[in-house]
Structures are given as C-alpha cells and as structure tokens.
PDB file of N, CA and C in Angstrom:
ATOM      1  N   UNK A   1     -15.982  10.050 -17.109  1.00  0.00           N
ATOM      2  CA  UNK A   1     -15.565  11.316 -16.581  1.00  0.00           C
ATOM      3  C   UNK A   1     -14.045  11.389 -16.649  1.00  0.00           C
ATOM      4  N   UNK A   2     -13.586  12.527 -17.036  1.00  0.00           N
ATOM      5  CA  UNK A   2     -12.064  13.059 -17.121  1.00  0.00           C
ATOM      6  C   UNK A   2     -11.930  12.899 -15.737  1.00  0.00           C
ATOM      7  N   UNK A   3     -10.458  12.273 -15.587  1.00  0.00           N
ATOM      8  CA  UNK A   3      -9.848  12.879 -14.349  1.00  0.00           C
ATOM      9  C   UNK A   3      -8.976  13.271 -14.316  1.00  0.00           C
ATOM     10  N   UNK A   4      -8.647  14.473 -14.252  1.00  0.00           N
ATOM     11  CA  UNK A   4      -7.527  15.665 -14.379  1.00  0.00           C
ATOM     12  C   UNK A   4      -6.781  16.254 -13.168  1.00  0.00           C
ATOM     13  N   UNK A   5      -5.457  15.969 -13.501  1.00  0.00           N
ATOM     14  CA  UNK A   5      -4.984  17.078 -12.082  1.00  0.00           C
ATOM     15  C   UNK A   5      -4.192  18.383 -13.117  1.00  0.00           C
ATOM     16  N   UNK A   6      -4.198  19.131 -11.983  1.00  0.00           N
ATOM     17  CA  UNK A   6      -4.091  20.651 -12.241  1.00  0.00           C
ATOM     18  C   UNK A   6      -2.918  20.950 -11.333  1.00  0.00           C
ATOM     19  N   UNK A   7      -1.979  21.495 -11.986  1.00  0.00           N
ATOM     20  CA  UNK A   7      -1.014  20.960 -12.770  1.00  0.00           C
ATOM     21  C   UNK A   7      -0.808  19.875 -13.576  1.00  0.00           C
ATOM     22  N   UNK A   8      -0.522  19.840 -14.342  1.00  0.00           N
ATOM     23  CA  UNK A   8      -0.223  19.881 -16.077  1.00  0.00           C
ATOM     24  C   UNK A   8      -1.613  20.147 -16.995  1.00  0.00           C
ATOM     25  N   UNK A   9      -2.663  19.399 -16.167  1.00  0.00           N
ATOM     26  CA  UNK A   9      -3.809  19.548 -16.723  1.00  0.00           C
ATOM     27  C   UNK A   9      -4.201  18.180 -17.968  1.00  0.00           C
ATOM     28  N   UNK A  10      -2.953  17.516 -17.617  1.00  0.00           N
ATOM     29  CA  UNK A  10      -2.913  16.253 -18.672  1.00  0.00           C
ATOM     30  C   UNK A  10      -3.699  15.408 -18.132  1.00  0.00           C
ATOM     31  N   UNK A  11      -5.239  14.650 -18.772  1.00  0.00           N
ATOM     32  CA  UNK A  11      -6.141  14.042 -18.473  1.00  0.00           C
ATOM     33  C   UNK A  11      -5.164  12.316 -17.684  1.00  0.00           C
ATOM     34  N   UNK A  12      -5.760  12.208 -16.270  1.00  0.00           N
ATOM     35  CA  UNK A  12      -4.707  10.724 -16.133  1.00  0.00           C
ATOM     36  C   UNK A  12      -5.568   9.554 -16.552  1.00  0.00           C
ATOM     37  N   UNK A  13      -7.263   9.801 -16.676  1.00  0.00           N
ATOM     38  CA  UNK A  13      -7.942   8.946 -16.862  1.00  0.00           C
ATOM     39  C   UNK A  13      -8.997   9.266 -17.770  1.00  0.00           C
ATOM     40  N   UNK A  14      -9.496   8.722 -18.758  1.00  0.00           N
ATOM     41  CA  UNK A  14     -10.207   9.380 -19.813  1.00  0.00           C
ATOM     42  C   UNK A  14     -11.602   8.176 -19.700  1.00  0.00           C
ATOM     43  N   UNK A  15     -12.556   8.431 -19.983  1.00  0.00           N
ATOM     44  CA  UNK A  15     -13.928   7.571 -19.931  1.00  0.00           C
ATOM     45  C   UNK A  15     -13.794   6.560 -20.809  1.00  0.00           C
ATOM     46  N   UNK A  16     -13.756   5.347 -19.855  1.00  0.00           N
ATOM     47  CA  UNK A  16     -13.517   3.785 -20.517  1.00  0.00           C
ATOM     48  C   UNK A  16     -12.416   3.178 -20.282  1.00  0.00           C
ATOM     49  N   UNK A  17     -11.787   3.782 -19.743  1.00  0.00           N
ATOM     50  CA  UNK A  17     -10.639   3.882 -19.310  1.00  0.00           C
ATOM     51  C   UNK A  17     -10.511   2.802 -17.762  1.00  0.00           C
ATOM     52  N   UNK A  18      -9.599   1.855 -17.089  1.00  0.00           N
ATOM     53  CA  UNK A  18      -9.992   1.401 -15.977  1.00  0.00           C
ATOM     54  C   UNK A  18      -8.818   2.248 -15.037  1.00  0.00           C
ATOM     55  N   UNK A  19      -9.199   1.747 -13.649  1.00  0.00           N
ATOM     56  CA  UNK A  19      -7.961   2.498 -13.106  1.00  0.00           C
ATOM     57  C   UNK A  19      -6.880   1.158 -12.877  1.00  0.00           C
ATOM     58  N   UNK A  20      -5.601   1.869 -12.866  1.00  0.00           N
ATOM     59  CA  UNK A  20      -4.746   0.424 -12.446  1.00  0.00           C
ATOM     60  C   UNK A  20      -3.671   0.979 -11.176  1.00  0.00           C
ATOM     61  N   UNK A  21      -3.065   0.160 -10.610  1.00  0.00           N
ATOM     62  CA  UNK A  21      -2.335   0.821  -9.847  1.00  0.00           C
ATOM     63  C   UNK A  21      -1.505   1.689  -9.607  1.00  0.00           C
ATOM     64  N   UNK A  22      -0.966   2.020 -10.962  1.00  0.00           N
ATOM     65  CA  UNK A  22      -0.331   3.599 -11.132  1.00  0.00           C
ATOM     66  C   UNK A  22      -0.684   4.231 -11.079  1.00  0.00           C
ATOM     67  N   UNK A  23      -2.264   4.756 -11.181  1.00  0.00           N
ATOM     68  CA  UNK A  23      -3.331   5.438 -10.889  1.00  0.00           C
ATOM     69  C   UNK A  23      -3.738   6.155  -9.646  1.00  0.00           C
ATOM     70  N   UNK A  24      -3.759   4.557  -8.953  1.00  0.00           N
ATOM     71  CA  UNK A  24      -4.265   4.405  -7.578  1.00  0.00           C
ATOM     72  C   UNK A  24      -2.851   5.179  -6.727  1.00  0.00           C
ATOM     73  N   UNK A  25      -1.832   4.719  -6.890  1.00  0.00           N
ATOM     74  CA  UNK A  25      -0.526   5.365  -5.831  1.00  0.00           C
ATOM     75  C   UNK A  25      -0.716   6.760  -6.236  1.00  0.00           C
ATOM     76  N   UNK A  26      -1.075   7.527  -7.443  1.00  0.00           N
ATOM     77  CA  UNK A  26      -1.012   9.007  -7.876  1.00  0.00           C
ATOM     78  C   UNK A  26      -1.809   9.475  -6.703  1.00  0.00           C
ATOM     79  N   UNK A  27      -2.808   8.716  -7.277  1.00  0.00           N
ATOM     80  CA  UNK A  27      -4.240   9.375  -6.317  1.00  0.00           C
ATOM     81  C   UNK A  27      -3.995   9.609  -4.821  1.00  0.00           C
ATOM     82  N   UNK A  28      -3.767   8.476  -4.358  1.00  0.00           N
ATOM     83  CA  UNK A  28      -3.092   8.597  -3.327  1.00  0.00           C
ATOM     84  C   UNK A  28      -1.787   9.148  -2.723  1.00  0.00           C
ATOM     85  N   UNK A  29      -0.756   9.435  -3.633  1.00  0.00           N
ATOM     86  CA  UNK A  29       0.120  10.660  -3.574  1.00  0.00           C
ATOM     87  C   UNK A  29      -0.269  11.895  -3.109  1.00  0.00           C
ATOM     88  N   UNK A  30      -1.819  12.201  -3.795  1.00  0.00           N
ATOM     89  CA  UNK A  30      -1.683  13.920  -4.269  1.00  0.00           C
ATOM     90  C   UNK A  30      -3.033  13.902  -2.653  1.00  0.00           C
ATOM     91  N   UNK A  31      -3.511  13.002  -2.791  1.00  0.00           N
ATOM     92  CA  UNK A  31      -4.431  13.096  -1.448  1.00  0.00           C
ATOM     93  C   UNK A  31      -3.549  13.084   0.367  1.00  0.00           C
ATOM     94  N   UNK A  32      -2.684  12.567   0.192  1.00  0.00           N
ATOM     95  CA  UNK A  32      -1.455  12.882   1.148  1.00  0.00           C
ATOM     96  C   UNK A  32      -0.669  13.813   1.352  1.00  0.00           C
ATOM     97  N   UNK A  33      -0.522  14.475  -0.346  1.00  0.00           N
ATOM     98  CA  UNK A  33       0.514  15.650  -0.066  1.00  0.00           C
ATOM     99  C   UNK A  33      -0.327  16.784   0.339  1.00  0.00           C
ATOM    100  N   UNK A  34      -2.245  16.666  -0.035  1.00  0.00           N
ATOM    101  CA  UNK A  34      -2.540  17.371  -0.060  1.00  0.00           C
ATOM    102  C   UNK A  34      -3.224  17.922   1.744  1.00  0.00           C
ATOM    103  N   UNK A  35      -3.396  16.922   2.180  1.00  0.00           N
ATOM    104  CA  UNK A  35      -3.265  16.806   3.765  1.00  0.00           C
ATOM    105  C   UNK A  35      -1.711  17.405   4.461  1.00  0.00           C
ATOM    106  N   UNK A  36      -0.744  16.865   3.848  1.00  0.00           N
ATOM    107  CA  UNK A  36       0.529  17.727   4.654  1.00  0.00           C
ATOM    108  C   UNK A  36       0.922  18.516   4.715  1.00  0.00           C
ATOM    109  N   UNK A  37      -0.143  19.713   3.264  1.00  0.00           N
ATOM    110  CA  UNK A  37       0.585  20.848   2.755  1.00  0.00           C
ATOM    111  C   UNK A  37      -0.610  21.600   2.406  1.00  0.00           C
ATOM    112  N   UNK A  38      -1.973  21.823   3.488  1.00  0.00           N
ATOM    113  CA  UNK A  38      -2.764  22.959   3.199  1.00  0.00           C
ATOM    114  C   UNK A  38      -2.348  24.204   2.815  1.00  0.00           C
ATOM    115  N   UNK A  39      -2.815  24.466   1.655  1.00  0.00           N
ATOM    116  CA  UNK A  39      -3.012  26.163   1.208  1.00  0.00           C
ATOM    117  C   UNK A  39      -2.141  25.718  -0.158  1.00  0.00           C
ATOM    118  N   UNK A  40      -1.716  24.441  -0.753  1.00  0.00           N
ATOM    119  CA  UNK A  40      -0.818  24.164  -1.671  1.00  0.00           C
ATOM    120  C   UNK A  40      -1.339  22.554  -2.381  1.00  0.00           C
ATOM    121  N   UNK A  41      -2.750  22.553  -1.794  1.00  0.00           N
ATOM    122  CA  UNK A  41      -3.603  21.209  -2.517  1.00  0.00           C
ATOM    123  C   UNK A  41      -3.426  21.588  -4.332  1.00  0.00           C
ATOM    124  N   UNK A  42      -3.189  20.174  -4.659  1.00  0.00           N
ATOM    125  CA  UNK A  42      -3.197  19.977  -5.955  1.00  0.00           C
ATOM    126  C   UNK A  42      -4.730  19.668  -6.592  1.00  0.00           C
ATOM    127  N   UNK A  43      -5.408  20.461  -7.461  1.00  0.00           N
ATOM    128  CA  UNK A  43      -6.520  20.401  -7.732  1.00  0.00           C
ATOM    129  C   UNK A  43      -6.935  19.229  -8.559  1.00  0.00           C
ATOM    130  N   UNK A  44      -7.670  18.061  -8.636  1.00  0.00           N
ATOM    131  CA  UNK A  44      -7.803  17.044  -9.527  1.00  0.00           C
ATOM    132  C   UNK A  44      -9.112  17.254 -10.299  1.00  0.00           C
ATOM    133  N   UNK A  45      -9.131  17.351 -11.522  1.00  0.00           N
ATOM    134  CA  UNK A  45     -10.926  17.614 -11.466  1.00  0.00           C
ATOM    135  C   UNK A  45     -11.346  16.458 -11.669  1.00  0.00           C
ATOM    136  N   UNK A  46     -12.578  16.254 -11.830  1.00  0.00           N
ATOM    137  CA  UNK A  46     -13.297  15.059 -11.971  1.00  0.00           C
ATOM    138  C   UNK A  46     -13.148  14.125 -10.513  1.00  0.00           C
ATOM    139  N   UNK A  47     -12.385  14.601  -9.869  1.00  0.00           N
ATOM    140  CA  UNK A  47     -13.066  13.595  -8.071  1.00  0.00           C
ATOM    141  C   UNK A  47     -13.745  14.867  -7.352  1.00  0.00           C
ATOM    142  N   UNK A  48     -14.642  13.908  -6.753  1.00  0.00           N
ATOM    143  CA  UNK A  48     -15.793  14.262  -5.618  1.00  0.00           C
ATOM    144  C   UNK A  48     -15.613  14.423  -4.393  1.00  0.00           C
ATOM    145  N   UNK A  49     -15.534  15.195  -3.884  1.00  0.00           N
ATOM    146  CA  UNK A  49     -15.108  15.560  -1.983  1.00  0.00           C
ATOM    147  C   UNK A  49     -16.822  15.048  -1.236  1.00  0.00           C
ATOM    148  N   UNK A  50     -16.056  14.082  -0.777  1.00  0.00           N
ATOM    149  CA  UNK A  50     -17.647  13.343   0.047  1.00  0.00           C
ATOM    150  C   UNK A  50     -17.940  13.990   0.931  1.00  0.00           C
ATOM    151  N   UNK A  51     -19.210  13.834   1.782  1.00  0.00           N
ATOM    152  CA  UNK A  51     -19.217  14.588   3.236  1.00  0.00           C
ATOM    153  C   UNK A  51     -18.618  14.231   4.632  1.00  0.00           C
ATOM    154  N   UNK A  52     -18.150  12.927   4.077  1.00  0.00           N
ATOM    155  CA  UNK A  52     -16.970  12.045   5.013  1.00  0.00           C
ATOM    156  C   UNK A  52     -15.589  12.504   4.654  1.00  0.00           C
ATOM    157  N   UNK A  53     -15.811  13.338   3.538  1.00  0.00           N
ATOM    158  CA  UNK A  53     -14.239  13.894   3.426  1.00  0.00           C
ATOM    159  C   UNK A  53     -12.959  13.435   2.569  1.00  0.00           C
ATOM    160  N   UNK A  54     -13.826  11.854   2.133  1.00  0.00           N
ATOM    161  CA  UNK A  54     -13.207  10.865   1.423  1.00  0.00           C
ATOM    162  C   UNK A  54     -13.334  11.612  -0.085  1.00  0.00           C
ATOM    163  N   UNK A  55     -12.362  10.961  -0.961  1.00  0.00           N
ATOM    164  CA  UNK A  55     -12.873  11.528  -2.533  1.00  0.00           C
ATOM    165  C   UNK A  55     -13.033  10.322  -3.302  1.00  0.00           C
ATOM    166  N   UNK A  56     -13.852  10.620  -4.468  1.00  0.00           N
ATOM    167  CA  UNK A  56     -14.220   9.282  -5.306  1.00  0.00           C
ATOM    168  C   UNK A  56     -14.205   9.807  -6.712  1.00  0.00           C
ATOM    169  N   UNK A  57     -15.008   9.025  -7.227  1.00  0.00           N
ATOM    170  CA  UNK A  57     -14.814   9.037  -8.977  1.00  0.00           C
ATOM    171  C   UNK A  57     -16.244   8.575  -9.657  1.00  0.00           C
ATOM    172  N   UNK A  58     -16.837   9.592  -9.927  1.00  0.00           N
ATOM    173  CA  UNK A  58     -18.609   8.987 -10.889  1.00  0.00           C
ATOM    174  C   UNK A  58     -17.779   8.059 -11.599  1.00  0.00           C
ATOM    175  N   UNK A  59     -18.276   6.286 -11.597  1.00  0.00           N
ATOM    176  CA  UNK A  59     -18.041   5.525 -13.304  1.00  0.00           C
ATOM    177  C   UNK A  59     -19.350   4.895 -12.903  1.00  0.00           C
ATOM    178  N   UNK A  60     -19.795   4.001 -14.092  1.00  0.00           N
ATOM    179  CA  UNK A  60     -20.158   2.789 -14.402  1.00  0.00           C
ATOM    180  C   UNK A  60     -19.915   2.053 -14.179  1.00  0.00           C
ATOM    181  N   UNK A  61     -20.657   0.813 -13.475  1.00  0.00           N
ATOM    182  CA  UNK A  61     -19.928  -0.550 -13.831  1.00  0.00           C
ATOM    183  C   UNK A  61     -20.530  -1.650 -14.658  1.00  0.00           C
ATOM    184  N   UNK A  62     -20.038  -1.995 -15.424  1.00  0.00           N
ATOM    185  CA  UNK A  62     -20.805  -3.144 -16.331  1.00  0.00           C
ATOM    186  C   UNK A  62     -21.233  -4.281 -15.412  1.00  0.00           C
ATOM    187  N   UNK A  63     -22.114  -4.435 -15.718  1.00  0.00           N
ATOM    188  CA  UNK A  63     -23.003  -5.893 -14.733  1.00  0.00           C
ATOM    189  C   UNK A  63     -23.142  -6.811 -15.998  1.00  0.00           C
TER     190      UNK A  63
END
C-alpha cells in the first residue's frame, strides 16, 4: 500500500518498501501537528484511523 501525504502528494512509502526511522519521526510529526492544529490535519493516504483513534498501515509480514 502507498503511503501518501497530501501535500505534495509524493508517495513516502511504496509496497516493499520497509519503514525506517525517517519514516517513523514523519509519521509521527504529522500525527502531532495534526492533534495541535484541528481544522488544518495533513491528509496521509494509505493509514487507517482505528476505533482507538490510533493510525496504522495494511502490510505483510514475511514469516
């Protein structure tokens, strides 16, 4: 699954892809700014709004 934020719309993670920690601080950037600054959330596509409120990411994992 693409994971895209909106603004720029430039894919940050493409399928097959792993996440690494530059990833992880983004993610966590835009999920902070997006808590401090309702009505001005940055849209990511490809994450999932849980019913806990948490967000995630459909992958695979190789076993």
């Amino acid at each position: 699954m693409l994971v895209t934020p909106y603004p720029p719309g430039i894919p940050l993670l493409i399928p097959g892809e792993r996440f690494n920690a530059t990833i992880v601080r983004y993610l966590r950037f835009a999920r902070d700014f997006n808590a401090a600054f309702p009505g001005f959330e940055t849209a990511i596509h490809g994450l999932v709004k849980g019913e806990d409120g948490r967000y995630c990411v459909d992958c695979v994992r190789a076993e």
